[in-house]
PDB file of N, CA and C in Angstrom:
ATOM      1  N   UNK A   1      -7.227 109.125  63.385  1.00  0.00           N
ATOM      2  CA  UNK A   1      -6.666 108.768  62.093  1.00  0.00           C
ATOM      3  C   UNK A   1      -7.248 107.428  61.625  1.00  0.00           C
ATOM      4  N   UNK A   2      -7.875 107.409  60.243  1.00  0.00           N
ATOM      5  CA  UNK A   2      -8.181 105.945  60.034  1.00  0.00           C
ATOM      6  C   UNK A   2      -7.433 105.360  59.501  1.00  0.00           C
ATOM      7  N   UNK A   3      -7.610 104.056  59.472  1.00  0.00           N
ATOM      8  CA  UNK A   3      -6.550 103.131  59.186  1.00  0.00           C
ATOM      9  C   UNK A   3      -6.942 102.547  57.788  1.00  0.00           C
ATOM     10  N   UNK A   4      -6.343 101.664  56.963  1.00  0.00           N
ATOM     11  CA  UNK A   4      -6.571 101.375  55.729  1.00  0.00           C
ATOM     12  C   UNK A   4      -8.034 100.788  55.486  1.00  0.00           C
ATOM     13  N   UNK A   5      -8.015  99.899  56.224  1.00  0.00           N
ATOM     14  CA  UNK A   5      -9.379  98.872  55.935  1.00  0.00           C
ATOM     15  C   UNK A   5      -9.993  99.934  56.325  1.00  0.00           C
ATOM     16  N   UNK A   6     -10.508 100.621  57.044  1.00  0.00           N
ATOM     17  CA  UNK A   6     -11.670 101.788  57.519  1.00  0.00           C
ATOM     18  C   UNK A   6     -11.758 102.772  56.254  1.00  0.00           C
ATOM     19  N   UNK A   7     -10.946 103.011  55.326  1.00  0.00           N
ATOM     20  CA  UNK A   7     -10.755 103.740  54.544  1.00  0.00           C
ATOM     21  C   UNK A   7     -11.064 102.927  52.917  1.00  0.00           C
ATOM     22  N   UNK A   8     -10.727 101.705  52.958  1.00  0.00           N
ATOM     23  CA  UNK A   8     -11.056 100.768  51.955  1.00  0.00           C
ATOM     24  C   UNK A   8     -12.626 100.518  51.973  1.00  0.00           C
ATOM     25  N   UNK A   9     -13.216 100.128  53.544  1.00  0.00           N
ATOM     26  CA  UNK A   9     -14.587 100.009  53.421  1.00  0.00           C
ATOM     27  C   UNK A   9     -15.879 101.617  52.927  1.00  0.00           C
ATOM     28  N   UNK A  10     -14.848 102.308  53.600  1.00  0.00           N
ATOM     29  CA  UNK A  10     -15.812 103.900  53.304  1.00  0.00           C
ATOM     30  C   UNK A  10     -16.059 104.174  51.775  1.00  0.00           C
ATOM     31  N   UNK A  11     -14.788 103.330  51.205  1.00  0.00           N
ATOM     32  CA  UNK A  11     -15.264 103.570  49.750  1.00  0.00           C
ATOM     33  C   UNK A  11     -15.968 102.612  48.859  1.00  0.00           C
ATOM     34  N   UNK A  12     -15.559 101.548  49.131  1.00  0.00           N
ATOM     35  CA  UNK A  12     -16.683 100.210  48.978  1.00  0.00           C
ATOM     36  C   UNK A  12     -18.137 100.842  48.727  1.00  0.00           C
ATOM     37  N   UNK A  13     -18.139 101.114  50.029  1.00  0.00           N
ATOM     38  CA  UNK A  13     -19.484 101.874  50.892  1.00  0.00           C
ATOM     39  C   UNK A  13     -19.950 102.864  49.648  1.00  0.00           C
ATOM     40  N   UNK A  14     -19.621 103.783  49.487  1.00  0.00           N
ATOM     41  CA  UNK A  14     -19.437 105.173  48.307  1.00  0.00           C
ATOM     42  C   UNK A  14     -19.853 104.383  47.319  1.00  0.00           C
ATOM     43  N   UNK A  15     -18.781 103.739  47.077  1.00  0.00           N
ATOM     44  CA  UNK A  15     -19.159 102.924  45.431  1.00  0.00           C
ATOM     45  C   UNK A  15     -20.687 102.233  45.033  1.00  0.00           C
ATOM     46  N   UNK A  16     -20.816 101.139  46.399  1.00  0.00           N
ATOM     47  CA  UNK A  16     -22.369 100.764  46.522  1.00  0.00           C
ATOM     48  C   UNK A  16     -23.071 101.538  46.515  1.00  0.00           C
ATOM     49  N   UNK A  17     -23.095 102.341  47.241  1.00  0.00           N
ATOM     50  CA  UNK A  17     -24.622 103.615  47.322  1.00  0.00           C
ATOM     51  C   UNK A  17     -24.494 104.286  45.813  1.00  0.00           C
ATOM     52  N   UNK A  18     -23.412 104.945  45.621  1.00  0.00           N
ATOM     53  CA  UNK A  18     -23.712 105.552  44.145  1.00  0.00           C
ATOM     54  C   UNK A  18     -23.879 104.592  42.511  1.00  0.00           C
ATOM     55  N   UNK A  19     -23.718 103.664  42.783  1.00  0.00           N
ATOM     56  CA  UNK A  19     -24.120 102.267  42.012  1.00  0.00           C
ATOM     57  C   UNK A  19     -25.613 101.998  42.225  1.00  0.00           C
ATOM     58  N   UNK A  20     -26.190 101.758  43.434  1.00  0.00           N
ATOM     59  CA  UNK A  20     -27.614 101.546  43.621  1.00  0.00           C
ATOM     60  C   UNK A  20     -28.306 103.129  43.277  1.00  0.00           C
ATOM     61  N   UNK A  21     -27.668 103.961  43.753  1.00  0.00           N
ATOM     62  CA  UNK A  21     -28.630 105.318  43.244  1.00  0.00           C
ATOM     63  C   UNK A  21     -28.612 105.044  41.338  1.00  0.00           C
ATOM     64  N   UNK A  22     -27.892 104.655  40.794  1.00  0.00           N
ATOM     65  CA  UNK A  22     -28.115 104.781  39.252  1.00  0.00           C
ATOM     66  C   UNK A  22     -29.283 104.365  39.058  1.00  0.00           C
ATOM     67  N   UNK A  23     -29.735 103.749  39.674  1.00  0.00           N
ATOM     68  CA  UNK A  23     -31.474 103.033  39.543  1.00  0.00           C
ATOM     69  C   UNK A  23     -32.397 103.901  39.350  1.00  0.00           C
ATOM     70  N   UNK A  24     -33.233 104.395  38.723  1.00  0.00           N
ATOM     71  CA  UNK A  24     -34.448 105.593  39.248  1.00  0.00           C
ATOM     72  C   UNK A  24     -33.113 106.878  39.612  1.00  0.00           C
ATOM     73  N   UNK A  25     -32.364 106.811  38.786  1.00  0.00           N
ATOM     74  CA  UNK A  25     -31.758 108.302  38.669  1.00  0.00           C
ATOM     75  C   UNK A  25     -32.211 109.390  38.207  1.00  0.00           C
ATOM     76  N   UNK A  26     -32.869 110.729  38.318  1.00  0.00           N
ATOM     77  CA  UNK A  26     -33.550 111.637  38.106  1.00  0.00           C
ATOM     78  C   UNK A  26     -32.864 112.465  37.404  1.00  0.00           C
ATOM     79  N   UNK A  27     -33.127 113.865  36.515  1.00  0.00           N
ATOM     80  CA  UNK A  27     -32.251 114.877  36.178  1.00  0.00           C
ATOM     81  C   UNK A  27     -31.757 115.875  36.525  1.00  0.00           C
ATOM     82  N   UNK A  28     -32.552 116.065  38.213  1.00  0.00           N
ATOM     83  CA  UNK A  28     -31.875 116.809  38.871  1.00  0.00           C
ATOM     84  C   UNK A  28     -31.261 116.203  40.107  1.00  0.00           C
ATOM     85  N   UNK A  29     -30.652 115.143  39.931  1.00  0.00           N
ATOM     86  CA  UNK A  29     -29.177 114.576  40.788  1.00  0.00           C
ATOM     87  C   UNK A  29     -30.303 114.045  41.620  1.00  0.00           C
ATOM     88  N   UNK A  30     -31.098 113.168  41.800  1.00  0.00           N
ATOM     89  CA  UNK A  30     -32.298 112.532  42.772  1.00  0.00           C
ATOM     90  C   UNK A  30     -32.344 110.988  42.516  1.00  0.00           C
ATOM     91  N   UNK A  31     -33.176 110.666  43.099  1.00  0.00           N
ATOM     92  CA  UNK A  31     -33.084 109.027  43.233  1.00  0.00           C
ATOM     93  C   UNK A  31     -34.810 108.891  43.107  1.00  0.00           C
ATOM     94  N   UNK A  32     -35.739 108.461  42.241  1.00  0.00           N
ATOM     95  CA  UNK A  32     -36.877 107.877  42.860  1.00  0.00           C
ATOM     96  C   UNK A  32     -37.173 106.417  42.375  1.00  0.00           C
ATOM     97  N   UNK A  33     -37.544 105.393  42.864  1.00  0.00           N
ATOM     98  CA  UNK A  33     -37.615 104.249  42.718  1.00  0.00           C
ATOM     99  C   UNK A  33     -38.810 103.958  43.933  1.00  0.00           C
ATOM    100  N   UNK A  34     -40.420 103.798  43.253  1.00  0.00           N
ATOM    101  CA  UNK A  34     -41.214 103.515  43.854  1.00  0.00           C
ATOM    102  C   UNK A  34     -41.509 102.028  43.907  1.00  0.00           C
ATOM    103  N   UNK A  35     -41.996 101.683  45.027  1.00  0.00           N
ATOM    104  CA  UNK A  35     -41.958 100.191  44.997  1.00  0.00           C
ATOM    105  C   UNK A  35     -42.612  99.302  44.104  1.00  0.00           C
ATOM    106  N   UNK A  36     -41.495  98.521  43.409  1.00  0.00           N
ATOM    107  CA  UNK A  36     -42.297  97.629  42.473  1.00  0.00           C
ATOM    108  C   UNK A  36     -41.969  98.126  40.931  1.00  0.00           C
ATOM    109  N   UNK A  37     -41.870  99.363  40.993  1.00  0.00           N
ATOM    110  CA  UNK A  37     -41.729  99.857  39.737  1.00  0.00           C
ATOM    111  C   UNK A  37     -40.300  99.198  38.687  1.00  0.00           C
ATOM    112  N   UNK A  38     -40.177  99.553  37.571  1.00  0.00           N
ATOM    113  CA  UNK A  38     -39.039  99.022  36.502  1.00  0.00           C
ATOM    114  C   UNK A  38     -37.357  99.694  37.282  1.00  0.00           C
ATOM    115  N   UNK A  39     -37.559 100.372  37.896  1.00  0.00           N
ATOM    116  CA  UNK A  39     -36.351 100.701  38.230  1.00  0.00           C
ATOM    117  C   UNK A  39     -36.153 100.297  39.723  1.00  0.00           C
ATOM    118  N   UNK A  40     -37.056  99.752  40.617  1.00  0.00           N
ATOM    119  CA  UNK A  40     -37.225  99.305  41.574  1.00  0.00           C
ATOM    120  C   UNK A  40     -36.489  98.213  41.296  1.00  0.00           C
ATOM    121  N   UNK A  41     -37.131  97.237  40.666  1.00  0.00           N
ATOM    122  CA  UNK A  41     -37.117  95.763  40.159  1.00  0.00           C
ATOM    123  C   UNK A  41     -35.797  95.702  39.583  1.00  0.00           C
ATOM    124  N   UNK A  42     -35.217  96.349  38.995  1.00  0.00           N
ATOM    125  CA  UNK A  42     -33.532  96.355  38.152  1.00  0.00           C
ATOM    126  C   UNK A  42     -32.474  96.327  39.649  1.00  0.00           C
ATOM    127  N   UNK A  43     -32.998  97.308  40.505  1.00  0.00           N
ATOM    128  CA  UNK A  43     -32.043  97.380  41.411  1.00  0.00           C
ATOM    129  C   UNK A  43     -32.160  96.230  42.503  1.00  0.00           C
ATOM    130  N   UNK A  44     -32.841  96.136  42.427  1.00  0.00           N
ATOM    131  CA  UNK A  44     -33.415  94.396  43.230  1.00  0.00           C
ATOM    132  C   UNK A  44     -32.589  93.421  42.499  1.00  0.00           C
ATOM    133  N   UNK A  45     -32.892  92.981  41.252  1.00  0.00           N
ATOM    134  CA  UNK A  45     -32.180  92.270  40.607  1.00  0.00           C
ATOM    135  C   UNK A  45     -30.626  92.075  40.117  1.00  0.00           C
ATOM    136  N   UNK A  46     -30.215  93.601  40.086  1.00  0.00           N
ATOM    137  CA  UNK A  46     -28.170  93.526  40.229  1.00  0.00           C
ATOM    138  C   UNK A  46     -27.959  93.707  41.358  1.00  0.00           C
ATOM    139  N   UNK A  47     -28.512  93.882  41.995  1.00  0.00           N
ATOM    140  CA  UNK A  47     -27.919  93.859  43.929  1.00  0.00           C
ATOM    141  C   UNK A  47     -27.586  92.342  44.594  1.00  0.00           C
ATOM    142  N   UNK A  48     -28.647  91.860  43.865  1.00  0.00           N
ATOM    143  CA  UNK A  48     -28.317  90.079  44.434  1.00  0.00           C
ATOM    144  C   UNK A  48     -27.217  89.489  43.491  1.00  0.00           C
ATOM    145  N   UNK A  49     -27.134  90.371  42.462  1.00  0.00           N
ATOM    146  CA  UNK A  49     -25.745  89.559  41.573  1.00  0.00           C
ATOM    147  C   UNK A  49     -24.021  90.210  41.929  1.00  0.00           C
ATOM    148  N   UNK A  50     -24.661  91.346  42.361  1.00  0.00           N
ATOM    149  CA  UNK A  50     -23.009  92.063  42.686  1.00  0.00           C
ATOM    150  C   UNK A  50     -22.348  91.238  43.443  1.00  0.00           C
TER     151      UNK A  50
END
């Protein structure tokens, strides 16, 4: 059984990853963000501000 905080962080967790996937979001539900590129560089840049 998990306990709250284990359950608070899993979604934290959720929230971050599907926040950084908005970056280089594709139209069929994908992620590409090649290095360096404009959507690379965006997610680089709100990751150090979150």
């Amino acid at each position: 059984m998990m306990d709250q905080a284990s359950t608070t962080l899993k979604d934290d967790l959720r929230q971050s990853i599907n926040w950084l996937a908005s970056f280089g979001k594709t139209e069929n539900g994908g992620v590409t963000r090649l290095l360096y590129d404009e959507a690379w560089q965006q997610a680089q840049q709100r990751s150090h501000r979150k």
